[in-house]
N, C-alpha and C. Protein backbone atom coordinates (compact mmCIF):
# COMPACT_ATOMS: atom_id res chain seq x y z
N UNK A 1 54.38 -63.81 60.38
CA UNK A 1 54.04 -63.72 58.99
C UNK A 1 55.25 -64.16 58.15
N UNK A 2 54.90 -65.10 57.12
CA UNK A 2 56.08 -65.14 56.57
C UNK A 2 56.26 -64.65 55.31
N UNK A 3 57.74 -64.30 54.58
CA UNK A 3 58.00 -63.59 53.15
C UNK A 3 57.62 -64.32 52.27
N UNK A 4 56.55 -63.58 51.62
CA UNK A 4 57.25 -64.07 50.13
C UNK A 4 58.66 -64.63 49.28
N UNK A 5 58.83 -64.80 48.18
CA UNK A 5 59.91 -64.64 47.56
C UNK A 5 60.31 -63.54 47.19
N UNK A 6 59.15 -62.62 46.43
CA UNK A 6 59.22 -61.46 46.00
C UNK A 6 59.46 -60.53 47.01
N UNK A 7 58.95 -60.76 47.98
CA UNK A 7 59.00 -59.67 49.16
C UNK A 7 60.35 -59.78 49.52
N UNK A 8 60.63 -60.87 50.17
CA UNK A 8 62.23 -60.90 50.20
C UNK A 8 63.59 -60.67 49.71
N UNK A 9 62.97 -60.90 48.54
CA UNK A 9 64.20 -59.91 47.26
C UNK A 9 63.81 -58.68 47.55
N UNK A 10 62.27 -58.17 47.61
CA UNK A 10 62.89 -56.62 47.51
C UNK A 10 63.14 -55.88 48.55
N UNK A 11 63.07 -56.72 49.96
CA UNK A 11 63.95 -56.17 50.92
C UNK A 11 64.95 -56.51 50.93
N UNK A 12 66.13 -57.26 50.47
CA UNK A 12 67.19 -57.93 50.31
C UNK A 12 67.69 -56.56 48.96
N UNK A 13 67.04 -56.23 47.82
CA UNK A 13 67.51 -55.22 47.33
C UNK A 13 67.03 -54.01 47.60
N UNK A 14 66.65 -53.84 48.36
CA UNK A 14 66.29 -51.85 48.81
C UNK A 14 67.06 -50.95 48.86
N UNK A 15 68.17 -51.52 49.30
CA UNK A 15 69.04 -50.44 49.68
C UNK A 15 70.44 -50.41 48.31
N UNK A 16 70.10 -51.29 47.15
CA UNK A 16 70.97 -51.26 45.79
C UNK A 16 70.01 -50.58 45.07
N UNK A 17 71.25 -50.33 43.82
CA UNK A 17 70.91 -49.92 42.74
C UNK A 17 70.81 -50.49 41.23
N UNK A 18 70.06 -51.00 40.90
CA UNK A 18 70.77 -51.69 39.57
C UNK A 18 70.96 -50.12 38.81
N UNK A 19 72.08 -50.37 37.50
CA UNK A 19 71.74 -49.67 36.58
C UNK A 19 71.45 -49.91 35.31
N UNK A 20 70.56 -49.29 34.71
CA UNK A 20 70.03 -49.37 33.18
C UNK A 20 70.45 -48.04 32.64
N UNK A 21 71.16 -48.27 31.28
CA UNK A 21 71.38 -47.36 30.05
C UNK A 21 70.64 -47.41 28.84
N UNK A 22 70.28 -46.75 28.57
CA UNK A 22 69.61 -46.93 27.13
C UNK A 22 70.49 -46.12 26.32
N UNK A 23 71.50 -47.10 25.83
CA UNK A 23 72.42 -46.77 24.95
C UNK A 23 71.91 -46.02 23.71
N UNK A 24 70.97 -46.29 22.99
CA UNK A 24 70.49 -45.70 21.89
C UNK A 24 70.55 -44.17 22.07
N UNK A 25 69.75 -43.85 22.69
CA UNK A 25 69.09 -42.25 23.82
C UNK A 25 70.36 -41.31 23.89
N UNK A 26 71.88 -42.16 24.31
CA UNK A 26 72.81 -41.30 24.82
C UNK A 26 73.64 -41.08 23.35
N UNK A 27 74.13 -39.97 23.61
CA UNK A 27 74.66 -39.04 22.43
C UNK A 27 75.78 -39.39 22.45
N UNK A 28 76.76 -39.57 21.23
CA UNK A 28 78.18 -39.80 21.29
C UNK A 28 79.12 -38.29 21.65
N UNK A 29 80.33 -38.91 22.45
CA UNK A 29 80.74 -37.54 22.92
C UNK A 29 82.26 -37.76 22.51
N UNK A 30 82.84 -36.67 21.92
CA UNK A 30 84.32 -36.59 21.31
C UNK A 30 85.16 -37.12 22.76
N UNK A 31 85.95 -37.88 22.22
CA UNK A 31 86.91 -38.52 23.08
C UNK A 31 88.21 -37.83 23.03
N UNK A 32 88.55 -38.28 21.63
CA UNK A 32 89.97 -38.00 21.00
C UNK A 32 89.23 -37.93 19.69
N UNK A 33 90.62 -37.26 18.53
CA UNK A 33 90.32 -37.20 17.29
C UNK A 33 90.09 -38.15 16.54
N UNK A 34 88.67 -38.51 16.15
CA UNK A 34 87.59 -39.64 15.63
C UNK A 34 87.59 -40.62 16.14
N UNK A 35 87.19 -39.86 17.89
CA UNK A 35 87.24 -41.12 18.61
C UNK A 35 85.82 -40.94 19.68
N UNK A 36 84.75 -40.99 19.78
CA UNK A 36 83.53 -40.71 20.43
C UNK A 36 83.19 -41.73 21.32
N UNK A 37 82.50 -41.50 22.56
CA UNK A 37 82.11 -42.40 23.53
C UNK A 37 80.80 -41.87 24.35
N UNK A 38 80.18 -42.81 25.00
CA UNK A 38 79.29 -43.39 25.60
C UNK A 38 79.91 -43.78 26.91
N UNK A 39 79.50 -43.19 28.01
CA UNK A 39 80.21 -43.75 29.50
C UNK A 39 78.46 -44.09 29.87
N UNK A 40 79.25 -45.69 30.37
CA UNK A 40 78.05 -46.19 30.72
C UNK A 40 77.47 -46.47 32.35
N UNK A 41 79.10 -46.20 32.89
CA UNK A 41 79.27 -46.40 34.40
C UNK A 41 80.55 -46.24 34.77
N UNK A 42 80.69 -45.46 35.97
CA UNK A 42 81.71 -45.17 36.70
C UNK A 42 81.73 -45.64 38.38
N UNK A 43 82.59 -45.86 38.91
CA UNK A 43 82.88 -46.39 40.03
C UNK A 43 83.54 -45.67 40.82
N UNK A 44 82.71 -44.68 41.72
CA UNK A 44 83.74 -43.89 43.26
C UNK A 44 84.74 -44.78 43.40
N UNK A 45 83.87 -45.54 44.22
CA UNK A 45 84.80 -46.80 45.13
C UNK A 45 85.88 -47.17 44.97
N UNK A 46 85.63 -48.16 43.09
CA UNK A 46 86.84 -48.74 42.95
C UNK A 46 87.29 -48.19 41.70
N UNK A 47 87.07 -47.31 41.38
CA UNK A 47 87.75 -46.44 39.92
C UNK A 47 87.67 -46.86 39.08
N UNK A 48 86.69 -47.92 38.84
CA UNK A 48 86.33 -49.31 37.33
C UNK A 48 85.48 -47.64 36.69
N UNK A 49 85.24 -48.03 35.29
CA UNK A 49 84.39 -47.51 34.47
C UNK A 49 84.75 -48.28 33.67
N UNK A 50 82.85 -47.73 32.43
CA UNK A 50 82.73 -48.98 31.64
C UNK A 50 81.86 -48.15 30.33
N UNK A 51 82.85 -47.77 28.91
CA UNK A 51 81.87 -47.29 27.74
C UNK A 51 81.86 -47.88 26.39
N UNK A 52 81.51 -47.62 25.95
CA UNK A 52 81.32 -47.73 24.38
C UNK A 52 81.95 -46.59 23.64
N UNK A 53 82.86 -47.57 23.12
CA UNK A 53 83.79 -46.43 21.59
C UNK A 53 83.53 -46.42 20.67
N UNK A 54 83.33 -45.40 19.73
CA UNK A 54 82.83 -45.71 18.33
C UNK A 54 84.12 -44.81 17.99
N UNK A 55 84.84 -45.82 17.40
CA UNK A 55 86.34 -44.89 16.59
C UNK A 55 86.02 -44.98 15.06
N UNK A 56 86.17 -43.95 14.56
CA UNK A 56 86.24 -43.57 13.05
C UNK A 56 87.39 -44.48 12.52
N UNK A 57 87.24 -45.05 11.28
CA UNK A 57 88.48 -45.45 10.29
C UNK A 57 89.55 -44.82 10.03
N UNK A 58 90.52 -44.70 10.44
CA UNK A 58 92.26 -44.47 10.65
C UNK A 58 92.48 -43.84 11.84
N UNK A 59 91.40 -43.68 13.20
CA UNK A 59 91.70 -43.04 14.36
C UNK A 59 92.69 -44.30 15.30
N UNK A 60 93.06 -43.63 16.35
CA UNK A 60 93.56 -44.29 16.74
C UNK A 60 93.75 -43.95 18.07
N UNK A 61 94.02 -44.45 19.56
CA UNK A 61 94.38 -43.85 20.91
C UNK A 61 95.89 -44.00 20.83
N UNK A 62 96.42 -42.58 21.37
CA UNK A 62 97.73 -42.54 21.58
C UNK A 62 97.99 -43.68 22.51
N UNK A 63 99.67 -43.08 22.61
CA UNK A 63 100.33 -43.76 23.30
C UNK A 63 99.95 -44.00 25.21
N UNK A 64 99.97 -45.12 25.60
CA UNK A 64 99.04 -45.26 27.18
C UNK A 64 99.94 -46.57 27.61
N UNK A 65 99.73 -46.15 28.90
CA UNK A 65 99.78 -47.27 29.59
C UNK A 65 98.92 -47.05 30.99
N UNK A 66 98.52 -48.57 31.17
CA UNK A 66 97.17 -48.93 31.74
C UNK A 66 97.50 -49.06 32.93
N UNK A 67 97.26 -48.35 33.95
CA UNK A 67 97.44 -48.68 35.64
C UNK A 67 96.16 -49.47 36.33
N UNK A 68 95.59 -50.12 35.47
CA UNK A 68 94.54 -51.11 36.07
C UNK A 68 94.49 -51.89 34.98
N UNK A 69 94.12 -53.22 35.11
CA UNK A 69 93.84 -54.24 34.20
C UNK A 69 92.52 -53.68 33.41
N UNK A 70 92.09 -54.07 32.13
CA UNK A 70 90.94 -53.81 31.02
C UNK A 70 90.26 -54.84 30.60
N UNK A 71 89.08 -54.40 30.23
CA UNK A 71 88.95 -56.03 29.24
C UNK A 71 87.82 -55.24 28.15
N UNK A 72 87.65 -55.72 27.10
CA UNK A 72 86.92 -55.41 25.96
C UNK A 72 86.17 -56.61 25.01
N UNK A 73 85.13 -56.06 24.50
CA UNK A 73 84.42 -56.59 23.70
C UNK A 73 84.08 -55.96 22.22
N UNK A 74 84.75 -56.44 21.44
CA UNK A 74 84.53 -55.80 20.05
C UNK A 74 82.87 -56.13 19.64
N UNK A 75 82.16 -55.19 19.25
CA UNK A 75 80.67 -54.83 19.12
C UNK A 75 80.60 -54.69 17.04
N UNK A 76 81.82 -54.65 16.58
CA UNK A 76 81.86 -54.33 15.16
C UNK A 76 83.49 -53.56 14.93
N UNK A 77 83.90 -54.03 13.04
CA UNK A 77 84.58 -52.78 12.77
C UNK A 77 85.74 -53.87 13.38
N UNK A 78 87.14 -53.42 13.36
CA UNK A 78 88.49 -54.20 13.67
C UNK A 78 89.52 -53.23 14.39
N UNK A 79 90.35 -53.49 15.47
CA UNK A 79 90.71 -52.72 16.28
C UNK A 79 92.85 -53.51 15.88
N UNK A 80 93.70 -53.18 15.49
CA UNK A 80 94.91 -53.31 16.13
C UNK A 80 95.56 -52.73 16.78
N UNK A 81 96.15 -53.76 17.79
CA UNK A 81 96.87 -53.14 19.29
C UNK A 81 98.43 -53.51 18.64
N UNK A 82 99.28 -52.32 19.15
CA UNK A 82 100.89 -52.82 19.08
C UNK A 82 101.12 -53.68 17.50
N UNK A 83 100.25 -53.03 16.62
CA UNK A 83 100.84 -53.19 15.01
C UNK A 83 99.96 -53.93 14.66
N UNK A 84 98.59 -54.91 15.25
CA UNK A 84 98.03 -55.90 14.84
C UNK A 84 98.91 -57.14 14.76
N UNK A 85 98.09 -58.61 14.32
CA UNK A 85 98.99 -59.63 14.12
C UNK A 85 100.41 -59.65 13.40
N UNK A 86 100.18 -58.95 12.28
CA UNK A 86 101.34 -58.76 11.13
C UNK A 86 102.73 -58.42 12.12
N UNK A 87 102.02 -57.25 13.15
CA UNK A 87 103.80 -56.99 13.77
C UNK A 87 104.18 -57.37 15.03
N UNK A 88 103.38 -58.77 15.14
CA UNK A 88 103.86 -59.49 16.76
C UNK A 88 102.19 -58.87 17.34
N UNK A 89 101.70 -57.83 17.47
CA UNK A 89 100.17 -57.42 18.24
C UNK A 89 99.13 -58.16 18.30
N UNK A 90 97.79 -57.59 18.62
CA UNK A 90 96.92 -58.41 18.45
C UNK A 90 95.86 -57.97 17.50
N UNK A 91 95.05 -58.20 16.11
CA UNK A 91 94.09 -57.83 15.51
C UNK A 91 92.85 -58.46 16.31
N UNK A 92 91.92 -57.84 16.94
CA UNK A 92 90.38 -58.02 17.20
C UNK A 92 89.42 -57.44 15.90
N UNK A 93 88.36 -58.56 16.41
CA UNK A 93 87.49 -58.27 15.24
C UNK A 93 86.20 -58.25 15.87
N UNK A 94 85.09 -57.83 15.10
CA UNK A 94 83.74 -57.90 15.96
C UNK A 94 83.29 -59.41 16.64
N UNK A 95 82.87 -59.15 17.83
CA UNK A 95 82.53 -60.33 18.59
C UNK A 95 84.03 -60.85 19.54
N UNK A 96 85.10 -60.69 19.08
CA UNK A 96 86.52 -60.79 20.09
C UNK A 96 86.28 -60.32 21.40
N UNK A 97 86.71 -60.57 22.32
CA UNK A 97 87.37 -60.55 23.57
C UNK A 97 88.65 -60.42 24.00
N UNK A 98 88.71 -59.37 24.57
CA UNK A 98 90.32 -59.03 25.24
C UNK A 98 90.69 -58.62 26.44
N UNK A 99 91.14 -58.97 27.34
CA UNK A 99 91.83 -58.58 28.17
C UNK A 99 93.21 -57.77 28.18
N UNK A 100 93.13 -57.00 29.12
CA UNK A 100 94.46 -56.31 29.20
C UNK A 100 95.26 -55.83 30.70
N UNK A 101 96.27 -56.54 30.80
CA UNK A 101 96.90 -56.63 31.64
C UNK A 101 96.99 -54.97 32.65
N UNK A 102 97.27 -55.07 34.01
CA UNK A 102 97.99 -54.24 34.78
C UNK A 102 99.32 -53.82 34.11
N UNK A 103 99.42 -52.98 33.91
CA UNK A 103 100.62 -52.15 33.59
C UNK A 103 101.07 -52.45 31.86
N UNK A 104 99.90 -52.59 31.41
CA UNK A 104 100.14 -52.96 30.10
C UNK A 104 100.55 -51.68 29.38
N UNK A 105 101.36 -51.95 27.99
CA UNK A 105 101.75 -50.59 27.14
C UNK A 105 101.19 -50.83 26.01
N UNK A 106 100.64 -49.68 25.16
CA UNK A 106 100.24 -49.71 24.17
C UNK A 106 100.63 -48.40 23.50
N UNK A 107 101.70 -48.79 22.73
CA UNK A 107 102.10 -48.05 21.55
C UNK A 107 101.38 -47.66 20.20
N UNK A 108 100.62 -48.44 19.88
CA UNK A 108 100.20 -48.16 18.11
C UNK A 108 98.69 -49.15 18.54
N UNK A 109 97.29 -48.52 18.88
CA UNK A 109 96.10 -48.70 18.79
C UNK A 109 95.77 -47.83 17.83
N UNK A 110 95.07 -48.72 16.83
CA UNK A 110 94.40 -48.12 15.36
C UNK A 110 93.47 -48.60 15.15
N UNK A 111 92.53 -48.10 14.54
CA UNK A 111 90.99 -48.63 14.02
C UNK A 111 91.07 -48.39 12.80
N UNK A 112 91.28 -49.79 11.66
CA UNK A 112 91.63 -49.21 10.06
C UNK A 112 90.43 -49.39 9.70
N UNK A 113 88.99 -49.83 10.59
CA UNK A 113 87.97 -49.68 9.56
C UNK A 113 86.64 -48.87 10.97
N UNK A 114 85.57 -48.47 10.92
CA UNK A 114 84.99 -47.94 11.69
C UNK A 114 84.18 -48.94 12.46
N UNK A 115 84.75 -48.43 13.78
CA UNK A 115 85.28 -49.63 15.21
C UNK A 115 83.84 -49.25 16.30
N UNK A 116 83.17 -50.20 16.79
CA UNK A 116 82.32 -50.13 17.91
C UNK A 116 82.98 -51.11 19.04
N UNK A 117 83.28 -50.61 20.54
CA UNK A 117 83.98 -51.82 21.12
C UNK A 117 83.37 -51.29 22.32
N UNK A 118 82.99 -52.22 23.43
CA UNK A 118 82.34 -52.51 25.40
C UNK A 118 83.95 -52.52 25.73
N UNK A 119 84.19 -51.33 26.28
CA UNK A 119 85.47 -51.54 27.22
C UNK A 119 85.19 -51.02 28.58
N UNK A 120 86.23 -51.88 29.60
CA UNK A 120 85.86 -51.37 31.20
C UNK A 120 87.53 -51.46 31.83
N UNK A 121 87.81 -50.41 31.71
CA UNK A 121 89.20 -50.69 32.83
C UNK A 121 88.66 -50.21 34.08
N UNK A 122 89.22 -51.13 34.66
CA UNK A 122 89.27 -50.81 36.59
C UNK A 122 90.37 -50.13 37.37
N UNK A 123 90.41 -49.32 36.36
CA UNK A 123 91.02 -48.09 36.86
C UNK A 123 91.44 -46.97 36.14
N UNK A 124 92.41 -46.37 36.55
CA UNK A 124 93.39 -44.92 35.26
C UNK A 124 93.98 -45.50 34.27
N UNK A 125 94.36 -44.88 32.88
CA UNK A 125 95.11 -45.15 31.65
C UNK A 125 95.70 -43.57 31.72
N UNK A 126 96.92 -43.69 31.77
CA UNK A 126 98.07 -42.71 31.63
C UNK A 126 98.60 -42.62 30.13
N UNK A 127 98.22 -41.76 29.90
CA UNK A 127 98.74 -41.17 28.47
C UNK A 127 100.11 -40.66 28.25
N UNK A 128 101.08 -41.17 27.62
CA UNK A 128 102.18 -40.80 27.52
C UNK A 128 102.84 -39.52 25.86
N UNK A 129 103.90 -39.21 25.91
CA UNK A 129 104.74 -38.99 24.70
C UNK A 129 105.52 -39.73 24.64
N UNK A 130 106.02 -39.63 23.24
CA UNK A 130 107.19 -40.59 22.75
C UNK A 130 108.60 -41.27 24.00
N UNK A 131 108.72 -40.08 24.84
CA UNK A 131 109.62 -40.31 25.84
C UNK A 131 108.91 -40.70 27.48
N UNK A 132 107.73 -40.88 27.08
CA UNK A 132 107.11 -41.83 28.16
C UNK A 132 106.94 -40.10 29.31
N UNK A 133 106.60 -39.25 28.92
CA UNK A 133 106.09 -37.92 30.05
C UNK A 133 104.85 -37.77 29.88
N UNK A 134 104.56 -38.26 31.23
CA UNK A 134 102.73 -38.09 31.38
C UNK A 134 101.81 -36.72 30.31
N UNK A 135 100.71 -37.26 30.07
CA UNK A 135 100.03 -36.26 28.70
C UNK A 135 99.04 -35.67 29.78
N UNK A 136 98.59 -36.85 30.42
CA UNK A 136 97.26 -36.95 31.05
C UNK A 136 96.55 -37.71 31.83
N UNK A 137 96.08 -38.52 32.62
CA UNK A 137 95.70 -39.32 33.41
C UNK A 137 94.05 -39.41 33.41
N UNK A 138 93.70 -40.82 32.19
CA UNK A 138 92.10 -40.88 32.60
C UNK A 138 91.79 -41.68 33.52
N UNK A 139 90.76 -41.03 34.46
CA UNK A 139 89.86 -41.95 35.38
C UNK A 139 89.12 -41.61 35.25
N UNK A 140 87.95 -42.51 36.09
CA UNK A 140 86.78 -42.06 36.13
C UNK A 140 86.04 -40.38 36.43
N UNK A 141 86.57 -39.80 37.00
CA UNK A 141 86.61 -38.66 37.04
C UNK A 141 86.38 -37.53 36.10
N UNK A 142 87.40 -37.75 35.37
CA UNK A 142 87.69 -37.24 34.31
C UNK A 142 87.03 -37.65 33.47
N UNK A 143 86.53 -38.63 33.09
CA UNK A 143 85.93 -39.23 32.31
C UNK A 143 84.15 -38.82 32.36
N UNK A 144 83.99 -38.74 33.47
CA UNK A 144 82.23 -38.41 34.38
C UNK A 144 82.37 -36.72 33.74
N UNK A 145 83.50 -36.14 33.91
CA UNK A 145 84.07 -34.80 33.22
C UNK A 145 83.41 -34.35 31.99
N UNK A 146 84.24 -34.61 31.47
CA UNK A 146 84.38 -35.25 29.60
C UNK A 146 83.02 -35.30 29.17
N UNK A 147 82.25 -36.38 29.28
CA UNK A 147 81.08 -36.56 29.25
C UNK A 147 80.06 -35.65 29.45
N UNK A 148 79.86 -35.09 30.78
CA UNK A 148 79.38 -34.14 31.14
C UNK A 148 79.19 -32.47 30.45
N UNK A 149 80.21 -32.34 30.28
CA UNK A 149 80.87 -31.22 29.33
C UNK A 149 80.47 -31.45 28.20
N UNK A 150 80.78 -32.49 27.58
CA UNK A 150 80.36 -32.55 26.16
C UNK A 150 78.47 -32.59 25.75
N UNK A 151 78.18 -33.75 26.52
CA UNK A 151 76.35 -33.48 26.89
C UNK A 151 75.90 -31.86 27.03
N UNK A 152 77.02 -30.80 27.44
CA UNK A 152 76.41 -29.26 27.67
C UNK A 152 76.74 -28.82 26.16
N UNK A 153 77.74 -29.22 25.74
CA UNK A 153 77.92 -28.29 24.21
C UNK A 153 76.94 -29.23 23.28
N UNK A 154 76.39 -30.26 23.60
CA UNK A 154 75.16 -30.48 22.72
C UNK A 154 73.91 -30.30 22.65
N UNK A 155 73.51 -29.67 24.10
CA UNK A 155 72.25 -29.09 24.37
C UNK A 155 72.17 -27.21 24.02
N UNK A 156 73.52 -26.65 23.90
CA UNK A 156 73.33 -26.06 23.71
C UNK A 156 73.14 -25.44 21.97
């Protein structure tokens, strides 16, 4: 007997998963101060995760540095990294693209107007103080955490 096409894909995918979000549906969950997210996927395997930020106007993510490369998609709203253009950084704007290096530092991330951005690092972001002493360490983990937790203080 021979396969279909269709048949063959869906024994060829049986044993995957795609995933679908219906972003609308999912509730924003406090990140940081006026800083809310959407986790859209996390990765056992390889420690990638992938959400949606909605940062309030003058929020901003502390001080980090990235132990996995990032990349982002501005969705709306204007994001500066390391001072924006004006101080050597980079200003993104809705529709931009960014990458971000392995072991990258980021001193001064600000959102001066109210920011929607698709970010996915493939891996931890280490949160620092002024003298560079670990705050905190996000991964996926923590992050599946976060989320979780926060989804319970809204049902309740």
């Amino acid at each position: 007997m021979v396969e279909s096409k269709l048949e063959r894909d869906a024994r060829r995918n049986a044993g995957l998963g795609d995933i679908y979000v219906n972003t609308a549906a999912e509730p924003w969950i406090n990140f940081s101060p006026g800083i809310d997210f959407k986790l859209l996927r996390t990765s056992q395997e390889t420690g990638a995760w992938t959400a949606l930020f909605k940062c309030a106007a003058g929020s901003s993510f502390a001080r980090h540095e990235h132990l996995a490369a990032g990349e982002y998609l501005m969705l709306s709203g204007k994001m500066e990294i390391r001072g924006g253009t004006e101080r050597g950084g980079v200003t993104a704007k809705a529709g931009d693209y960014g990458y971000e290096a392995n072991g990258m530092w980021h001193d001064d991330t600000c959102f001066p107007e109210e920011t929607v951005l698709y970010f996915t690092n493939f891996g931890a972001i280490r949160f620092v103080d002024d003298d560079d002493n670990t705050l905190a360490v996000v991964d996926y983990k923590m992050l599946r955490e976060i989320a979780e937790v926060g989804r319970q203080k809204l049902a309740a």
